[in-house]
N, C-alpha and C. Protein backbone atom coordinates (compact mmCIF):
# COMPACT_ATOMS: atom_id res chain seq x y z
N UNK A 1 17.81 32.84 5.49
CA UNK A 1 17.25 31.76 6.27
C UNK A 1 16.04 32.29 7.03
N UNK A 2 14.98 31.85 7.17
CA UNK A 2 14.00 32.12 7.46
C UNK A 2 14.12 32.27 9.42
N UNK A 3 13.06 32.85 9.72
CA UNK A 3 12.89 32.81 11.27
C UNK A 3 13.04 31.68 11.97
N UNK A 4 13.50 31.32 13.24
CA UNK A 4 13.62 29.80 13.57
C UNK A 4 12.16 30.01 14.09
N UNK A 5 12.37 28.44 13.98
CA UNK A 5 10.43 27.96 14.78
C UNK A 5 10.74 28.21 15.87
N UNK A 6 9.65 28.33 16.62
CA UNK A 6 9.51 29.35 17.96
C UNK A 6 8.17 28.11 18.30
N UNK A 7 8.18 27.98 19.87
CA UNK A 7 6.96 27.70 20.82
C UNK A 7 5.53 28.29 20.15
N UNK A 8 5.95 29.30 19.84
CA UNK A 8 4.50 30.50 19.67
C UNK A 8 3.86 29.50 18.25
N UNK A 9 4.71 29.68 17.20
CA UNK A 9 4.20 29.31 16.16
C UNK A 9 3.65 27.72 16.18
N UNK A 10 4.51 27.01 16.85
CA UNK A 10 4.14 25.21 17.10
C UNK A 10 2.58 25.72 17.56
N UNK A 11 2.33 26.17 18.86
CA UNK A 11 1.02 26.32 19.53
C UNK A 11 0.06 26.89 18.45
N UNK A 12 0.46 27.76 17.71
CA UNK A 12 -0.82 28.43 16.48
C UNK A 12 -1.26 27.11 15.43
N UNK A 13 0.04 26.75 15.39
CA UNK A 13 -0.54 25.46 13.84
C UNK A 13 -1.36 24.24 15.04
N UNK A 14 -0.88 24.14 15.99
CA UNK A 14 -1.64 22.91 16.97
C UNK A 14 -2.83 23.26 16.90
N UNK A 15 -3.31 24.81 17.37
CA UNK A 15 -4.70 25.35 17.77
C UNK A 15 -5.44 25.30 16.56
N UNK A 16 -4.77 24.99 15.43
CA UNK A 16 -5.36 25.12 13.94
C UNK A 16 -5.74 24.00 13.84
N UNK A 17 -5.07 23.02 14.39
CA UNK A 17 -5.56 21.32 14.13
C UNK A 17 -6.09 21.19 15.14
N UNK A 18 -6.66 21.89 16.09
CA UNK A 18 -7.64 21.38 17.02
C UNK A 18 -6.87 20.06 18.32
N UNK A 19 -5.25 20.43 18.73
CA UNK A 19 -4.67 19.75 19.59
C UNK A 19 -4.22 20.83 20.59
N UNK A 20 -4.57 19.91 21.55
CA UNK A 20 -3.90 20.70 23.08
C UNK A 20 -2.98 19.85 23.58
N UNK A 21 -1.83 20.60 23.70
CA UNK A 21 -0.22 20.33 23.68
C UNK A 21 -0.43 20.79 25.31
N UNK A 22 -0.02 19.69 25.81
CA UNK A 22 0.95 20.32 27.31
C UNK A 22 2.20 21.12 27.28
N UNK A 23 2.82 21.91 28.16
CA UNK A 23 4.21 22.79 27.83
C UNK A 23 5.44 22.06 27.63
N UNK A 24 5.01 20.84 28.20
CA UNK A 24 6.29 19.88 27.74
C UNK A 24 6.74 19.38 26.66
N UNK A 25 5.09 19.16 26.29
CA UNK A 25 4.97 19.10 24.50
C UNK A 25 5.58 19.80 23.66
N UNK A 26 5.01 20.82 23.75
CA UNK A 26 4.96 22.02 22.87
C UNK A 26 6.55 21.87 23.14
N UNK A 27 7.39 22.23 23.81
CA UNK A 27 8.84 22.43 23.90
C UNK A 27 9.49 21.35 23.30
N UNK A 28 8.85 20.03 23.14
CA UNK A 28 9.33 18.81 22.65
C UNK A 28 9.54 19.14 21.35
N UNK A 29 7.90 19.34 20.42
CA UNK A 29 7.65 18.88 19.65
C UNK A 29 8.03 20.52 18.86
N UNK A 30 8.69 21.59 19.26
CA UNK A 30 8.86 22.76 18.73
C UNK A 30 10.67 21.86 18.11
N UNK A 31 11.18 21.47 18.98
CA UNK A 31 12.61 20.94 18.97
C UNK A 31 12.40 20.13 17.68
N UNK A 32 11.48 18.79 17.83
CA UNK A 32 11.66 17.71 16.94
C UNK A 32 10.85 18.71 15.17
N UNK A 33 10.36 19.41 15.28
CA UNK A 33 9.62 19.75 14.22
C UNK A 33 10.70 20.75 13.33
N UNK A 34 11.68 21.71 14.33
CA UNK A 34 12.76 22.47 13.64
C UNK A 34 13.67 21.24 13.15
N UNK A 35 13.91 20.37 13.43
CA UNK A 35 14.82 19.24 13.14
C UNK A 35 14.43 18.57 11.72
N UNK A 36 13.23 18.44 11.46
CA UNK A 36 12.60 18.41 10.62
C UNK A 36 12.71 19.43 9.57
N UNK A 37 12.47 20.87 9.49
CA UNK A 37 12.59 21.65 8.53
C UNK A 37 14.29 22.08 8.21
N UNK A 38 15.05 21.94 9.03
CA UNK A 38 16.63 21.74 8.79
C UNK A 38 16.67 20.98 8.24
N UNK A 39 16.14 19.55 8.07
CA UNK A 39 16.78 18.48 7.49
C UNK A 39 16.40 18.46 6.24
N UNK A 40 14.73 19.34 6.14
CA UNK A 40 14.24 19.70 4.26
C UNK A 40 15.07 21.06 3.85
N UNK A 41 15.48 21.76 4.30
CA UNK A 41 16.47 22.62 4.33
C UNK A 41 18.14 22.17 3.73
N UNK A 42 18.10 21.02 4.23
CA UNK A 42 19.58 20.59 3.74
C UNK A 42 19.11 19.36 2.16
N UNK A 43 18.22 18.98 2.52
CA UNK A 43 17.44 17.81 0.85
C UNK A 43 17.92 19.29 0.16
N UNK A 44 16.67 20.23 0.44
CA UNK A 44 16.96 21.22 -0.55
C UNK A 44 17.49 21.66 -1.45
N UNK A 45 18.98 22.20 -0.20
CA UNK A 45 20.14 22.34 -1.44
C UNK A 45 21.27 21.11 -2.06
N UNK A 46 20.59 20.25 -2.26
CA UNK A 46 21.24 19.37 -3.17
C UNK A 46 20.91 19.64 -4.38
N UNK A 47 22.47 19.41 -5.03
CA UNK A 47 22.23 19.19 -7.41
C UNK A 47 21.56 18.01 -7.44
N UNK A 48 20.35 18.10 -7.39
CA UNK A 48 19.55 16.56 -8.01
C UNK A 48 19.34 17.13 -9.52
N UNK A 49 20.12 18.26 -10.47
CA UNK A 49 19.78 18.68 -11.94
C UNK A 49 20.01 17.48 -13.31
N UNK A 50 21.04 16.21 -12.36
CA UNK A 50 21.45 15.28 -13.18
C UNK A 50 20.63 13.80 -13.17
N UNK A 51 19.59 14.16 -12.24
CA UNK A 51 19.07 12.94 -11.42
C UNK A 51 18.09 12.57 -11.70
N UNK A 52 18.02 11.47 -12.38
CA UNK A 52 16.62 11.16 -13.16
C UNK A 52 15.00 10.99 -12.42
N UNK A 53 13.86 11.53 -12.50
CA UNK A 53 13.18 11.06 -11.55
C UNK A 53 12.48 9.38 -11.46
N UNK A 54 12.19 9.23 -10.38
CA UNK A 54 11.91 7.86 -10.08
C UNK A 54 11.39 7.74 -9.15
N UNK A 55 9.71 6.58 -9.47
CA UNK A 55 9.23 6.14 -8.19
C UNK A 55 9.39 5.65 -7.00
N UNK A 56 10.48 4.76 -7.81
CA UNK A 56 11.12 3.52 -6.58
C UNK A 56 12.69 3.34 -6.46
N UNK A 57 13.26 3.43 -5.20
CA UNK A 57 15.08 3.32 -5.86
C UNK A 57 15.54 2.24 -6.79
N UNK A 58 14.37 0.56 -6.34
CA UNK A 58 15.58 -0.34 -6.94
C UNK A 58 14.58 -0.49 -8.11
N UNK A 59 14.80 -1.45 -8.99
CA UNK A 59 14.16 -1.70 -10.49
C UNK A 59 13.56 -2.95 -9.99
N UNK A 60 12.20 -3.01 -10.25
CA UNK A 60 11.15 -3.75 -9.70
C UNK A 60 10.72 -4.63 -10.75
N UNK A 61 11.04 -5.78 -10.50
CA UNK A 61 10.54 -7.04 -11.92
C UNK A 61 9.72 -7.82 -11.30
N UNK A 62 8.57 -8.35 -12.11
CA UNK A 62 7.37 -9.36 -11.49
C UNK A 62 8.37 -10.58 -11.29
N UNK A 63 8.46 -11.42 -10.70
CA UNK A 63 9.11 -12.68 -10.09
C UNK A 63 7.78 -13.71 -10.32
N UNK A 64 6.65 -13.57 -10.26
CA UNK A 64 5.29 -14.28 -10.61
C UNK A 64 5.43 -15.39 -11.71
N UNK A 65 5.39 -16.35 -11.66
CA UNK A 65 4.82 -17.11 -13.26
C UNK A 65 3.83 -16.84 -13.77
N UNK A 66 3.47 -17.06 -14.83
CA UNK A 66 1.65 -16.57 -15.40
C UNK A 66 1.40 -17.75 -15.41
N UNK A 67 0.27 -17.05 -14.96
CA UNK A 67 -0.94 -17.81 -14.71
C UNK A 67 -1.68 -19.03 -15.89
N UNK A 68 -0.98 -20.13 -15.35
CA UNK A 68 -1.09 -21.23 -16.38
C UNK A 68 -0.92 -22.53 -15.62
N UNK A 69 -2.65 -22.83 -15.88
CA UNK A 69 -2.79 -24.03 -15.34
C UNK A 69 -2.00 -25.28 -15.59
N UNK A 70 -1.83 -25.17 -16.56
CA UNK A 70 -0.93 -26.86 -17.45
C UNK A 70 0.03 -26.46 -16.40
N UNK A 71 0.75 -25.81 -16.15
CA UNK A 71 2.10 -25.52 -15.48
C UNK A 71 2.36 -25.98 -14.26
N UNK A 72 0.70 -25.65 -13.28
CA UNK A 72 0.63 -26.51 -11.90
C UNK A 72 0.35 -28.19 -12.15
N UNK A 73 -0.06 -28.64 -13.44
CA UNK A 73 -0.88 -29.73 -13.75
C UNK A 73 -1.70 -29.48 -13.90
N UNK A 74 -2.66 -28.82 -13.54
CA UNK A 74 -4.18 -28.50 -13.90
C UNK A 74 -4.47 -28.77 -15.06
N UNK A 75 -5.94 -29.34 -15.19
CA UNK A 75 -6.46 -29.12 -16.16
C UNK A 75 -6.03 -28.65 -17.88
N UNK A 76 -6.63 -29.66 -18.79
CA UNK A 76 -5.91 -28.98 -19.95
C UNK A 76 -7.03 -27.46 -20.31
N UNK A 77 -6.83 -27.05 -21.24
CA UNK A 77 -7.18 -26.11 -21.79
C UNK A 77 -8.06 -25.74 -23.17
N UNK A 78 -9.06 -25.42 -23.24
CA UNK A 78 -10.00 -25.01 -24.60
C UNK A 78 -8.79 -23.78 -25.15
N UNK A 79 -9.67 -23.86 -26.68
CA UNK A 79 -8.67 -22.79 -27.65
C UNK A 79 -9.26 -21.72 -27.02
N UNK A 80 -9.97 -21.29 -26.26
CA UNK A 80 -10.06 -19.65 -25.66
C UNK A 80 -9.10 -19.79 -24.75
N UNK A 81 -8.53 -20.91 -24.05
CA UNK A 81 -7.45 -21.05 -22.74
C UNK A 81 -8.65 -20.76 -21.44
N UNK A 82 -9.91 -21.56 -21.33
CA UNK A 82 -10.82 -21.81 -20.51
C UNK A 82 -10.56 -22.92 -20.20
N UNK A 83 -10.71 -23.13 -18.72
CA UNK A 83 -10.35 -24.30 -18.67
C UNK A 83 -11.99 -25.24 -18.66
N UNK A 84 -12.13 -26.49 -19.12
CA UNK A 84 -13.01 -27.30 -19.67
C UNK A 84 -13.81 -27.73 -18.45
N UNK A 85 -14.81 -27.10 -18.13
CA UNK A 85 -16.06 -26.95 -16.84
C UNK A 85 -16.30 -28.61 -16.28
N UNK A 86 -16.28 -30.06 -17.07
CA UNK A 86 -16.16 -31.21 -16.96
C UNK A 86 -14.95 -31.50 -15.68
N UNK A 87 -13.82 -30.53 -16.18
CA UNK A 87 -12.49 -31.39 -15.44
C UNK A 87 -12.40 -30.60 -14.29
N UNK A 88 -12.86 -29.32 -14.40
CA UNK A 88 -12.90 -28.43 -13.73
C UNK A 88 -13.61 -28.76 -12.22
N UNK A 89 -15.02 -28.81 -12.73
CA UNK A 89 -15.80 -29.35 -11.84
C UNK A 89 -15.64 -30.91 -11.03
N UNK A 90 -14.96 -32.19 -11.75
CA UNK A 90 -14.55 -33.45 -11.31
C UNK A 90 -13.84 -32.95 -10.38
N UNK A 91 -13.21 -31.90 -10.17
CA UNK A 91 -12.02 -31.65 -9.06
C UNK A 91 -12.25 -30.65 -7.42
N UNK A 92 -13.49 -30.46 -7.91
CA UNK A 92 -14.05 -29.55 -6.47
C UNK A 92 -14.56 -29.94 -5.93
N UNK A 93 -14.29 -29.72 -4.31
CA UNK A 93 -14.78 -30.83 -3.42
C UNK A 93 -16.54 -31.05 -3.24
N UNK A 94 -17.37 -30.08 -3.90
CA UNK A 94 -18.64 -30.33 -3.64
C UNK A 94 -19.13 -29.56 -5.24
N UNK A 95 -20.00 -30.04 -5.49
CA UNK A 95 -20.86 -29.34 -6.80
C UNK A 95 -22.60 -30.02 -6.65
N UNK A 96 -22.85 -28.56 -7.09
CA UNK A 96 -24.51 -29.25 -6.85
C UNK A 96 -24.78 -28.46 -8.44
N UNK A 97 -25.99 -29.12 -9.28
CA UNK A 97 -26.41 -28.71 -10.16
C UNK A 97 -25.79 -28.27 -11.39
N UNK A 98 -24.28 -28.67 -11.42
CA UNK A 98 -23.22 -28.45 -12.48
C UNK A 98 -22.49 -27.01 -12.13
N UNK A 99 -22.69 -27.13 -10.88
CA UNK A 99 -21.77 -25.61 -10.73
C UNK A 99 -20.98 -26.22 -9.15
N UNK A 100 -19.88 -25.11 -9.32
CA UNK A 100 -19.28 -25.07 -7.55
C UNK A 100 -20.03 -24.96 -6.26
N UNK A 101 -20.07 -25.53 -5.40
CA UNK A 101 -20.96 -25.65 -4.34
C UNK A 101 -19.97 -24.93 -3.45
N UNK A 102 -20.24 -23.84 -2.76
CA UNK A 102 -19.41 -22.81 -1.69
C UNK A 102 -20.26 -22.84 -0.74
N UNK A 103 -19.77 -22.64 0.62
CA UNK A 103 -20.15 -22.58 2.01
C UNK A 103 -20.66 -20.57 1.68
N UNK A 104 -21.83 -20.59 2.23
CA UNK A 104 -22.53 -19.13 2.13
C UNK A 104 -21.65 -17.84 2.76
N UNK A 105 -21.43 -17.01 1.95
CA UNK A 105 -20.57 -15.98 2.98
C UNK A 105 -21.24 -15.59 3.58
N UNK A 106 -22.10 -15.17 3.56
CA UNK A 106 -23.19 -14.55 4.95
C UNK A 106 -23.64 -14.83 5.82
N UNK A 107 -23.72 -16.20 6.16
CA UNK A 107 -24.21 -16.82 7.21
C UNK A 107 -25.57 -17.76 6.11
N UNK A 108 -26.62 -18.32 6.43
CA UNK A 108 -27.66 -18.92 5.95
C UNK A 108 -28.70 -18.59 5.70
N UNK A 109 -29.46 -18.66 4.49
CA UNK A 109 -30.87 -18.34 4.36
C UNK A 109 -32.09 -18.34 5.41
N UNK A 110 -32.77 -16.98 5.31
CA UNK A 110 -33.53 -16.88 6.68
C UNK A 110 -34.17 -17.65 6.23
């Protein structure tokens, strides 16, 4: 088992990161930081030799519908599955010049 953490060593890695620890600190954070390497100390010696690795504990499934307009009602659909710029456009609250009319993100033309 290695040396226990000591005051001395907390203060060297602090002075390395450029933090100034008060003595109360340092005594705190010497406590909470050995608590810490005990506790990777005990992960450690576990048999994980049977244990498959994995990103996430539970098994993660999309819950999403795809993305299909007919499905909300929308609009029918061209054979590319575009939806048809006519029905498209009848349905947005402003259009100028055959396109979508949007409020400017930037603020307004000088």
């Amino acid at each position: 088992m290695p040396d226990p953490l000591t005051p001395e060593v907390v203060a060297k890695v602090a002075d390395l990161a450029m933090l100034e620890l008060t003595d109360d600190e340092l005594q705190r954070f010497t406590a909470q930081l050995a608590a810490v390497l005990e506790h990777a100390r005990d992960v450690e010696e576990l048999d994980v030799a049977d244990v498959p690795p994995t990103h996430h504990p539970y098994p993660l499934v999309n819950v999403m519908r795809p993305d299909d307009p007919r499905a909300a009602g929308g609009p029918t659909t061209g054979a590319d599955n575009s939806v048809f710029s006519e029905e498209a456009l009848a349905m947005a609250p402003d259009v100028e010049d055959h396109q979508f009319k949007v409020p400017p993100a930037l603020g307004e033309e000088p």
